[in-house]
Protein backbone atom coordinates (compact mmCIF):
# COMPACT_ATOMS: atom_id res chain seq x y z
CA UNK A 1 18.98 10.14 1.59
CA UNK A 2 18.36 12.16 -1.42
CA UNK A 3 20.13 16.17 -0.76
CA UNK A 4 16.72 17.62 -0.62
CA UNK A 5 15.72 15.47 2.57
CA UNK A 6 19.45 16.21 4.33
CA UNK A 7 18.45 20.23 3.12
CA UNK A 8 14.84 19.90 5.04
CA UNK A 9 16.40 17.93 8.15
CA UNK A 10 18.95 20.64 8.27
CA UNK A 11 16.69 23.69 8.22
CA UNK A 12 14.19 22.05 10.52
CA UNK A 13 17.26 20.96 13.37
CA UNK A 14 18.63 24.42 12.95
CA UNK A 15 14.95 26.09 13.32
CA UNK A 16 14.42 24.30 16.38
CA UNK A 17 11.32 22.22 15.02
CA UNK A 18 11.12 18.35 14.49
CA UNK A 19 13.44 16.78 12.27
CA UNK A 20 9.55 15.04 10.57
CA UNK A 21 7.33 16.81 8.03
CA UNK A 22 3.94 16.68 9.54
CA UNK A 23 2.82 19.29 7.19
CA UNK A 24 1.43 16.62 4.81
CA UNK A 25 -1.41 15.44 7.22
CA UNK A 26 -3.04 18.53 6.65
CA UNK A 27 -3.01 17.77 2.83
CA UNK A 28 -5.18 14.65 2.43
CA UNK A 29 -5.21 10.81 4.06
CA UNK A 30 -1.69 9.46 4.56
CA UNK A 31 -0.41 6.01 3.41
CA UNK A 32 -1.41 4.42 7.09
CA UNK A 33 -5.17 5.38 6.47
CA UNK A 34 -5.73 4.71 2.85
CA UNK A 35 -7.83 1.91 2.48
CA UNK A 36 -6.61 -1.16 0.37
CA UNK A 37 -7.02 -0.63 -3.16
CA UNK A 38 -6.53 1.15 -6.45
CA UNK A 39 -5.66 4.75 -4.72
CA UNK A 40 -3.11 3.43 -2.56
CA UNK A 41 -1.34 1.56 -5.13
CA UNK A 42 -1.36 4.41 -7.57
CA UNK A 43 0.13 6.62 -4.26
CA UNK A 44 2.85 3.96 -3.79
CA UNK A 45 3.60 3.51 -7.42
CA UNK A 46 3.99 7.42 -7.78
CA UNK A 47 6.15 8.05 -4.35
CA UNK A 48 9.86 9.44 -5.06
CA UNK A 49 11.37 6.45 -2.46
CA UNK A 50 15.14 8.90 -2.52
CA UNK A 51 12.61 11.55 -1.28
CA UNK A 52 11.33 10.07 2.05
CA UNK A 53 12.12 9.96 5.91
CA UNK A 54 12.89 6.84 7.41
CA UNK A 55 9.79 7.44 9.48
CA UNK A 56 7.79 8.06 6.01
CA UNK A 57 9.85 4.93 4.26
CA UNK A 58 8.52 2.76 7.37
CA UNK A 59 4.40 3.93 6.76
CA UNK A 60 5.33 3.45 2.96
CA UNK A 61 6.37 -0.63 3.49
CA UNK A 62 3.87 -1.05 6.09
CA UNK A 63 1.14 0.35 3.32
CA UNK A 64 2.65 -1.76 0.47
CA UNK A 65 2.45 -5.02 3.04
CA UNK A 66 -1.04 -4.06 3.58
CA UNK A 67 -2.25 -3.92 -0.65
CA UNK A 68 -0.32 -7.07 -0.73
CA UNK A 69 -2.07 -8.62 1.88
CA UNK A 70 -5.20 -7.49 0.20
CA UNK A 71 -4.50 -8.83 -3.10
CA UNK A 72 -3.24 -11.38 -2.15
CA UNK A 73 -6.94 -12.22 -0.33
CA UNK A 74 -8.71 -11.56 -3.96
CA UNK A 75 -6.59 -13.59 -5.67
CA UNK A 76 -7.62 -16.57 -3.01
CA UNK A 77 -11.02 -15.84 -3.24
CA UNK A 78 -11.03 -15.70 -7.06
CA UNK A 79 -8.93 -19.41 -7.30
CA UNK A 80 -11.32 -20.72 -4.66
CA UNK A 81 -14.61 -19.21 -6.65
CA UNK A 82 -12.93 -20.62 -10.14
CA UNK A 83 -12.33 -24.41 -8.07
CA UNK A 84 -15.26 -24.88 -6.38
CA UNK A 85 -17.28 -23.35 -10.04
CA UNK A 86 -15.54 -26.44 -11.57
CA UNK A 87 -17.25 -29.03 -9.16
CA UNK A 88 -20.95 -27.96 -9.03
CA UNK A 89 -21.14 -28.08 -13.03
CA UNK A 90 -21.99 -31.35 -14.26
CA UNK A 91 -19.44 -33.20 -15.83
CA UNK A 92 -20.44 -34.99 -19.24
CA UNK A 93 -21.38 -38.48 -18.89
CA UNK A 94 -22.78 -38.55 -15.14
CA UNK A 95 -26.39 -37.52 -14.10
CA UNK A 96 -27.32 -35.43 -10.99
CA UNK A 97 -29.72 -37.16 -8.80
């Protein structure tokens, strides 16, 4: 862990408060709920990793899994759509009936 996150979990142990930052869900949609797509990979391109929690490091796979999972899906569509594009189009020499 990066000495700014041991510095927080010290202050927050010796305050008496949770060791997690739960100040950030009042600041906009976290990893778990960002839908698939250009936002959440720009938020998990731009995320200091030596800055997070465990907890946070955790929602931060789970969310890259997720925009995998979901490119991975276009990419599938796309090959089938480019395959099956190949087959309906006549091919020189043979005649539809």
């Amino acid at each position: 862990m990066s000495p700014g996150v041991v510095d927080y979990l010290f202050r927050q142990l010796v305050s008496g408060r949770p060791a997690e930052d739960v100040a950030w869900a009042q600041e906009g949609i976290s990893l778990a709920a960002q839908p698939e797509g250009a936002e959440l990979a720009r938020r998990l391109a731009e995320t200091d990793l030596d800055a997070l929690t465990p907890t946070e490091l955790f929602h931060y796979v789970r969310a890259a899994q997720r925009l995998a999972s979901w490119a991975e899906s276009l990419r599938q569509s796309a090959v089938g759509r480019y395959c099956h594009a190949g087959a309906e189009a006549p091919r020189p020499g043979r005649h539809r009936i």
